[in-house]
PDB file of N, CA and C in Angstrom:
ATOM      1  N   UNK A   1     -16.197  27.166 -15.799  1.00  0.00           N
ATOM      2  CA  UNK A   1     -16.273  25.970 -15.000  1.00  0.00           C
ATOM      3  C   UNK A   1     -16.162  26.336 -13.520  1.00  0.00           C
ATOM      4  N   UNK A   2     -17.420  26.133 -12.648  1.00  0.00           N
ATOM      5  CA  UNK A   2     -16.998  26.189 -11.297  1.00  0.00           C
ATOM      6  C   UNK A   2     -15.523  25.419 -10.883  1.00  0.00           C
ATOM      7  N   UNK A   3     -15.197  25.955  -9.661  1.00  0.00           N
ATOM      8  CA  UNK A   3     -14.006  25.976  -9.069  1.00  0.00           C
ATOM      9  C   UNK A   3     -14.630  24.570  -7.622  1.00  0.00           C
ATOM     10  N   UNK A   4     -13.811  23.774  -7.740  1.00  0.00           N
ATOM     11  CA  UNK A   4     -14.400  22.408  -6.661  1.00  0.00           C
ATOM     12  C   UNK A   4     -13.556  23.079  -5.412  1.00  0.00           C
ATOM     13  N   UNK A   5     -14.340  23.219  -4.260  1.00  0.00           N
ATOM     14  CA  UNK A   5     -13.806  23.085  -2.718  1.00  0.00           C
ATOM     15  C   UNK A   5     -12.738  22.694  -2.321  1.00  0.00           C
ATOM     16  N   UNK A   6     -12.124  23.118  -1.768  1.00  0.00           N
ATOM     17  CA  UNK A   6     -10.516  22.050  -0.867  1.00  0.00           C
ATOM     18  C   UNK A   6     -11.301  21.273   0.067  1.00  0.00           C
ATOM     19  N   UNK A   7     -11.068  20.115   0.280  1.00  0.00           N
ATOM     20  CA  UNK A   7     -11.502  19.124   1.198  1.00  0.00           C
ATOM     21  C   UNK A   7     -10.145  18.968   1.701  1.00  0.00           C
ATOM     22  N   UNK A   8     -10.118  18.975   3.377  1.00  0.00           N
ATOM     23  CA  UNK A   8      -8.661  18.493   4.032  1.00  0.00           C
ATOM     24  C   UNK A   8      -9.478  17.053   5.036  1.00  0.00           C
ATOM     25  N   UNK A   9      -8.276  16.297   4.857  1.00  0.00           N
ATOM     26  CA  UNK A   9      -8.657  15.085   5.357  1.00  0.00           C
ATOM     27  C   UNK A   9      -7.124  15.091   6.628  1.00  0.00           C
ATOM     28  N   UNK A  10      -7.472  15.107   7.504  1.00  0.00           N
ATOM     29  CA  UNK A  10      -6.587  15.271   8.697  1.00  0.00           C
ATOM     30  C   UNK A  10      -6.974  14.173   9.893  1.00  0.00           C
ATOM     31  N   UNK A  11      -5.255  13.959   9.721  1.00  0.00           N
ATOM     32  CA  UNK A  11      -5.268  12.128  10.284  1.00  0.00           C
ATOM     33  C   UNK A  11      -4.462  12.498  11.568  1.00  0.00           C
ATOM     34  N   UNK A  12      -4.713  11.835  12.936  1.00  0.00           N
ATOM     35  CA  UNK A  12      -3.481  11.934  13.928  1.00  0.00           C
ATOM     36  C   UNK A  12      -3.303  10.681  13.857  1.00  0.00           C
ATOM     37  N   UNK A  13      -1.788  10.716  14.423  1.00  0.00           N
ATOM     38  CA  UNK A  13      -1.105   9.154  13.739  1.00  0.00           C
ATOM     39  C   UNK A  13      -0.429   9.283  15.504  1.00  0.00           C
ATOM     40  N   UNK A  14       0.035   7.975  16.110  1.00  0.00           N
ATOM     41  CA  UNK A  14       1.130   7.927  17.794  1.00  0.00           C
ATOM     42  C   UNK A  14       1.791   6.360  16.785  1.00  0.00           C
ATOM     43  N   UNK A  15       2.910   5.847  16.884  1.00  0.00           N
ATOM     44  CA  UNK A  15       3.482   4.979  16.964  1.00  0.00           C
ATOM     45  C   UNK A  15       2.951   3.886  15.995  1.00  0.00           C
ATOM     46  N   UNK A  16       2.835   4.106  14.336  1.00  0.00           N
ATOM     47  CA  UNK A  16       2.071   3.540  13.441  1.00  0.00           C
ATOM     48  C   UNK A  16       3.019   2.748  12.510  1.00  0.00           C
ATOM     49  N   UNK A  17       4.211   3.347  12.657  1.00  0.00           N
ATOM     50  CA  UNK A  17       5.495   2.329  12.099  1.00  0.00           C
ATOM     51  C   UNK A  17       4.870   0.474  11.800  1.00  0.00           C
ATOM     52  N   UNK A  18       4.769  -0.165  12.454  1.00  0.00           N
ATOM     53  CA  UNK A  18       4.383  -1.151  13.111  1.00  0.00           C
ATOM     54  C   UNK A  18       2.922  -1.765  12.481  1.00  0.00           C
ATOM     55  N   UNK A  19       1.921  -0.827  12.081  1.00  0.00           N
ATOM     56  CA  UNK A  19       0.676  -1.321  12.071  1.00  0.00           C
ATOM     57  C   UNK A  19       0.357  -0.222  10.224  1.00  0.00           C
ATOM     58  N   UNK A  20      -0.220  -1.362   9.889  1.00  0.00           N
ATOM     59  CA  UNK A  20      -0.020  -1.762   8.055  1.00  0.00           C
ATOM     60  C   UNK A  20      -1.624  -0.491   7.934  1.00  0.00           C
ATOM     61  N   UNK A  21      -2.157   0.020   8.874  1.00  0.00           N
ATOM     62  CA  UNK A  21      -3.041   1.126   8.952  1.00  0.00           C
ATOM     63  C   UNK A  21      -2.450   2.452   8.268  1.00  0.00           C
ATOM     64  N   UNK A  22      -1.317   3.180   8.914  1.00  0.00           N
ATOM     65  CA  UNK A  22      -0.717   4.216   8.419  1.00  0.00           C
ATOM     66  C   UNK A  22      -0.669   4.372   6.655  1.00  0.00           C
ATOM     67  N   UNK A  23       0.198   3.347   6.462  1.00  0.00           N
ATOM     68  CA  UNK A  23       0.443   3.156   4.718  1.00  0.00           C
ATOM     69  C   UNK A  23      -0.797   2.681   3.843  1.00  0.00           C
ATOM     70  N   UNK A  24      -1.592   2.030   4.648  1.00  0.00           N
ATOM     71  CA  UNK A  24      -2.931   1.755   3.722  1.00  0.00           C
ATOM     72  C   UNK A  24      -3.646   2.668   4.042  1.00  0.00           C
ATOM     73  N   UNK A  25      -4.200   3.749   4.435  1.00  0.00           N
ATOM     74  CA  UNK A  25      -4.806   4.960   4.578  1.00  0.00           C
ATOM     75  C   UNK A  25      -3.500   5.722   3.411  1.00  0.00           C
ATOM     76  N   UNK A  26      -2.906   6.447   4.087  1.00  0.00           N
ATOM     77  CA  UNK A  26      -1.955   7.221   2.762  1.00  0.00           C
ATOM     78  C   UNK A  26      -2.319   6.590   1.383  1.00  0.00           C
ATOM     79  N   UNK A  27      -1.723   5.727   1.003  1.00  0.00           N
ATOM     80  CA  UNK A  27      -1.824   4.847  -0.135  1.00  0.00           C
ATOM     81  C   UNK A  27      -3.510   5.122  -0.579  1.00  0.00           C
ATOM     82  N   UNK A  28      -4.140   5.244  -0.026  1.00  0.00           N
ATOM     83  CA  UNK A  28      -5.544   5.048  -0.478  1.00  0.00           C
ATOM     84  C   UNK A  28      -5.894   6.635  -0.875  1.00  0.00           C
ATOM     85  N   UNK A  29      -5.277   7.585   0.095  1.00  0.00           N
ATOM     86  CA  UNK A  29      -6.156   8.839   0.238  1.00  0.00           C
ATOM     87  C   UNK A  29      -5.144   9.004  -1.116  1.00  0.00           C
ATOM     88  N   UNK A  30      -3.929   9.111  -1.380  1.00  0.00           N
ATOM     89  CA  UNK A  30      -3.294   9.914  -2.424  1.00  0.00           C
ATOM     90  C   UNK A  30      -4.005   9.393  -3.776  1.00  0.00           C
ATOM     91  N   UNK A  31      -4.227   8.159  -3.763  1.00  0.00           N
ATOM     92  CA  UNK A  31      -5.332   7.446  -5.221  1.00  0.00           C
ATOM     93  C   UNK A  31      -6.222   8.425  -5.611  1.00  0.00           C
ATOM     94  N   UNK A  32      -6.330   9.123  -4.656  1.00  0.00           N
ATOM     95  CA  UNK A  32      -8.273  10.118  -4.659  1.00  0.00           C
ATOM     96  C   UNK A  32      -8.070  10.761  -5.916  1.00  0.00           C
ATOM     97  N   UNK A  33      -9.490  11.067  -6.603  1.00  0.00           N
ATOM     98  CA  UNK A  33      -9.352  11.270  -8.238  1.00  0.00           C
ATOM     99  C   UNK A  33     -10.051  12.628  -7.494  1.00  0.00           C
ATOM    100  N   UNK A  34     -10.089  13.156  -6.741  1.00  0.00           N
ATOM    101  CA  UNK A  34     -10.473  14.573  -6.643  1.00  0.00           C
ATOM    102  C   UNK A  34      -9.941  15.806  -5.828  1.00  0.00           C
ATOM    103  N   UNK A  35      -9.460  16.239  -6.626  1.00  0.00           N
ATOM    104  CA  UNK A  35      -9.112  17.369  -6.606  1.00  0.00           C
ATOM    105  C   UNK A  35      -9.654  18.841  -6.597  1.00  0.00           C
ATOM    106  N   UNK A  36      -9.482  19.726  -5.616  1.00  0.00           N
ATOM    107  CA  UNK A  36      -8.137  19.565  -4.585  1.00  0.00           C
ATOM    108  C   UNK A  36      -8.455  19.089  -3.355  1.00  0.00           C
ATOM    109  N   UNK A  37      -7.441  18.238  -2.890  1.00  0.00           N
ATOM    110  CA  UNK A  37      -7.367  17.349  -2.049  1.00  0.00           C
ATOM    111  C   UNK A  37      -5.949  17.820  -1.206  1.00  0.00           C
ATOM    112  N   UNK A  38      -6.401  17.816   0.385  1.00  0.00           N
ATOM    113  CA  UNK A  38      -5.138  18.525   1.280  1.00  0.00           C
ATOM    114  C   UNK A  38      -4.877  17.009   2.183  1.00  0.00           C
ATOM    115  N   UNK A  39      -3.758  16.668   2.640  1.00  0.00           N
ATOM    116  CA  UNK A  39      -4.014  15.520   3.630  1.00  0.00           C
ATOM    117  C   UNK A  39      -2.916  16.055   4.623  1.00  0.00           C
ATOM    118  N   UNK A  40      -3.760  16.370   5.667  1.00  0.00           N
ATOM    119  CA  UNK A  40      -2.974  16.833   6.965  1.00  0.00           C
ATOM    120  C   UNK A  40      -2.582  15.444   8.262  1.00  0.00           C
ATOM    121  N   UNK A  41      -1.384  15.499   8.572  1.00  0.00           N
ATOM    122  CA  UNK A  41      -1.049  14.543   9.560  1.00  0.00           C
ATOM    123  C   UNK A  41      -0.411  14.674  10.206  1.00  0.00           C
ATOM    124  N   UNK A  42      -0.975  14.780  11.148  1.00  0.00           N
ATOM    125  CA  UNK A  42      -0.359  15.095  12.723  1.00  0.00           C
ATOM    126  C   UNK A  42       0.307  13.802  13.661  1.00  0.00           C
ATOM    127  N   UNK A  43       1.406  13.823  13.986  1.00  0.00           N
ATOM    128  CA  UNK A  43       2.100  13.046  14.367  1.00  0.00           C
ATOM    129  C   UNK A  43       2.524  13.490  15.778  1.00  0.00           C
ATOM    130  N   UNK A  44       1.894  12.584  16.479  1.00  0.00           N
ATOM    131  CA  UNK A  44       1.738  12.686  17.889  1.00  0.00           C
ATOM    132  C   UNK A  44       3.021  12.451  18.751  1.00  0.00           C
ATOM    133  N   UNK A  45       3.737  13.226  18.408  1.00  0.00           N
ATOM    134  CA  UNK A  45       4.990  13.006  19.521  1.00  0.00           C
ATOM    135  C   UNK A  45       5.776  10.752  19.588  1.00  0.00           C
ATOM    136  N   UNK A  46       5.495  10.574  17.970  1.00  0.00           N
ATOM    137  CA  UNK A  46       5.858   9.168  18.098  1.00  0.00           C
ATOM    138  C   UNK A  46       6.991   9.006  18.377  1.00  0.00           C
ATOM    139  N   UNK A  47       7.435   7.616  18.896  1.00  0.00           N
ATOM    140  CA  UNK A  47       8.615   7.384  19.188  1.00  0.00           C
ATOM    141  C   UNK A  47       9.052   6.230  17.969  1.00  0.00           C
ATOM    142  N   UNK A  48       8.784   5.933  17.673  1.00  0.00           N
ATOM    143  CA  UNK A  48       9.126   4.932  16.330  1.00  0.00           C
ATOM    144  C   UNK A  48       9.447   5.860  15.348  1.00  0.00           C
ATOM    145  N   UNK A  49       9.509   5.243  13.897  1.00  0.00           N
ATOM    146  CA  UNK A  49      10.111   5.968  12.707  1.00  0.00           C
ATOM    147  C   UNK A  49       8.377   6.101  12.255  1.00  0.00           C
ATOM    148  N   UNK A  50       7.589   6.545  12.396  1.00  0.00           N
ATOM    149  CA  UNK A  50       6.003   7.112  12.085  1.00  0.00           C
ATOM    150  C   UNK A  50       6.307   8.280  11.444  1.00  0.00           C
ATOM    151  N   UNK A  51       7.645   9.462  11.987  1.00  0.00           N
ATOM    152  CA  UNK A  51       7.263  10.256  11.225  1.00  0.00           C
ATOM    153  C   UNK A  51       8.287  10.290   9.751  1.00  0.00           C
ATOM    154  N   UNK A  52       8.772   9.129   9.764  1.00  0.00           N
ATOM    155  CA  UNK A  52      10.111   8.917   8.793  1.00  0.00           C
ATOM    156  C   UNK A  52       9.179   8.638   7.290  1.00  0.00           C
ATOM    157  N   UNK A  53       7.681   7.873   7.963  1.00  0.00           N
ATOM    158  CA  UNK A  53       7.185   7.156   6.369  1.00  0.00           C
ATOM    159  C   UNK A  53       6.200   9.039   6.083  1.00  0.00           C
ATOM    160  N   UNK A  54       5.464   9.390   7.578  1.00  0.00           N
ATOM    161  CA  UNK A  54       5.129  10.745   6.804  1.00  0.00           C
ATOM    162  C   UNK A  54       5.842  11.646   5.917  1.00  0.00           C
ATOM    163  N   UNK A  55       7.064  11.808   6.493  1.00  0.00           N
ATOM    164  CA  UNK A  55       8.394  12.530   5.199  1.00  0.00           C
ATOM    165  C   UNK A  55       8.266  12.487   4.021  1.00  0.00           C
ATOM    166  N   UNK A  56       8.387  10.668   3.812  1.00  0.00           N
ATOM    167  CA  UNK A  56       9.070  10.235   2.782  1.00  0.00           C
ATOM    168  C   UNK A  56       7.582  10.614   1.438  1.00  0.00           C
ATOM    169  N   UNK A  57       6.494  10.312   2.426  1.00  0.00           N
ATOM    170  CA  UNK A  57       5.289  10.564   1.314  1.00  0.00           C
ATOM    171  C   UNK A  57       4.921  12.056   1.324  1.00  0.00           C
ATOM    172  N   UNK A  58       5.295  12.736   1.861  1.00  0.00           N
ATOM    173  CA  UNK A  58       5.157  14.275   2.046  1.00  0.00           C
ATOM    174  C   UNK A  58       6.200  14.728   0.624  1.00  0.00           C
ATOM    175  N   UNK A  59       7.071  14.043   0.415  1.00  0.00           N
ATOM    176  CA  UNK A  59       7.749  14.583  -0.701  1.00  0.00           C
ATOM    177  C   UNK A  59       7.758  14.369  -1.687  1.00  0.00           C
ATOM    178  N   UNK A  60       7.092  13.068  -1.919  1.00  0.00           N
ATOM    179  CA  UNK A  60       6.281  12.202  -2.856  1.00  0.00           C
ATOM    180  C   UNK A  60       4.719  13.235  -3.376  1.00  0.00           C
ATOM    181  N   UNK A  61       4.376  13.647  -2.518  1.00  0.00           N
ATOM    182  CA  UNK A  61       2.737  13.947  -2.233  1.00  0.00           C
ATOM    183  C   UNK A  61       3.096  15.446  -2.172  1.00  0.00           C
ATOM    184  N   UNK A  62       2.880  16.218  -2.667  1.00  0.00           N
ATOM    185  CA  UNK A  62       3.002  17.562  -2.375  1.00  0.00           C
ATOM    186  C   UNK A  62       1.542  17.948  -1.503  1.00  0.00           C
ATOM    187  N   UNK A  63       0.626  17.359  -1.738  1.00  0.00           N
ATOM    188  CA  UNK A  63      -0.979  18.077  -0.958  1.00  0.00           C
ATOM    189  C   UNK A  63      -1.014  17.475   0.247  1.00  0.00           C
ATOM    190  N   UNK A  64       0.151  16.237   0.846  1.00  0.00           N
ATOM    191  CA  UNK A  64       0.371  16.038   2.057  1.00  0.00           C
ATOM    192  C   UNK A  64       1.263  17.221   3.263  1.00  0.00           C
ATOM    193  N   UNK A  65       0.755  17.427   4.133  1.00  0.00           N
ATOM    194  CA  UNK A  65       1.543  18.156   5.038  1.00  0.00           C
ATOM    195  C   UNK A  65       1.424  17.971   6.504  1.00  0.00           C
TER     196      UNK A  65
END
């Protein structure tokens, strides 16, 4: 059986706490039925808790980083 590609899907996020965008992107990309799947997110120096919900799904999500 061929071996499928890594696809990385890499998001920059500033101050997303606030706006229902952050969690409905995550929420959607981790659904993905294909594998392997990397989801990179870069968190722009936020000042809100933005990088508190990346954490929490980073540990949830192992192919998040």
């Amino acid at each position: 059986m061929k071996e499928r590609p890594l696809v990385s899907f890499v998001m920059a996020v500033y101050n997303e706490e606030k706006n229902p965008y952050l969690l409905k992107v995550l929420n959607n990309l981790v659904k993905q039925n294909y594998k392997p799947l990397e989801i990179i997110i870069v968190n722009d120096a936020s000042t809100d808790k933005t990088l508190n919900i990346i954490k929490k799904f980073s540990k949830i999500h192992k192919n998040i980083k």
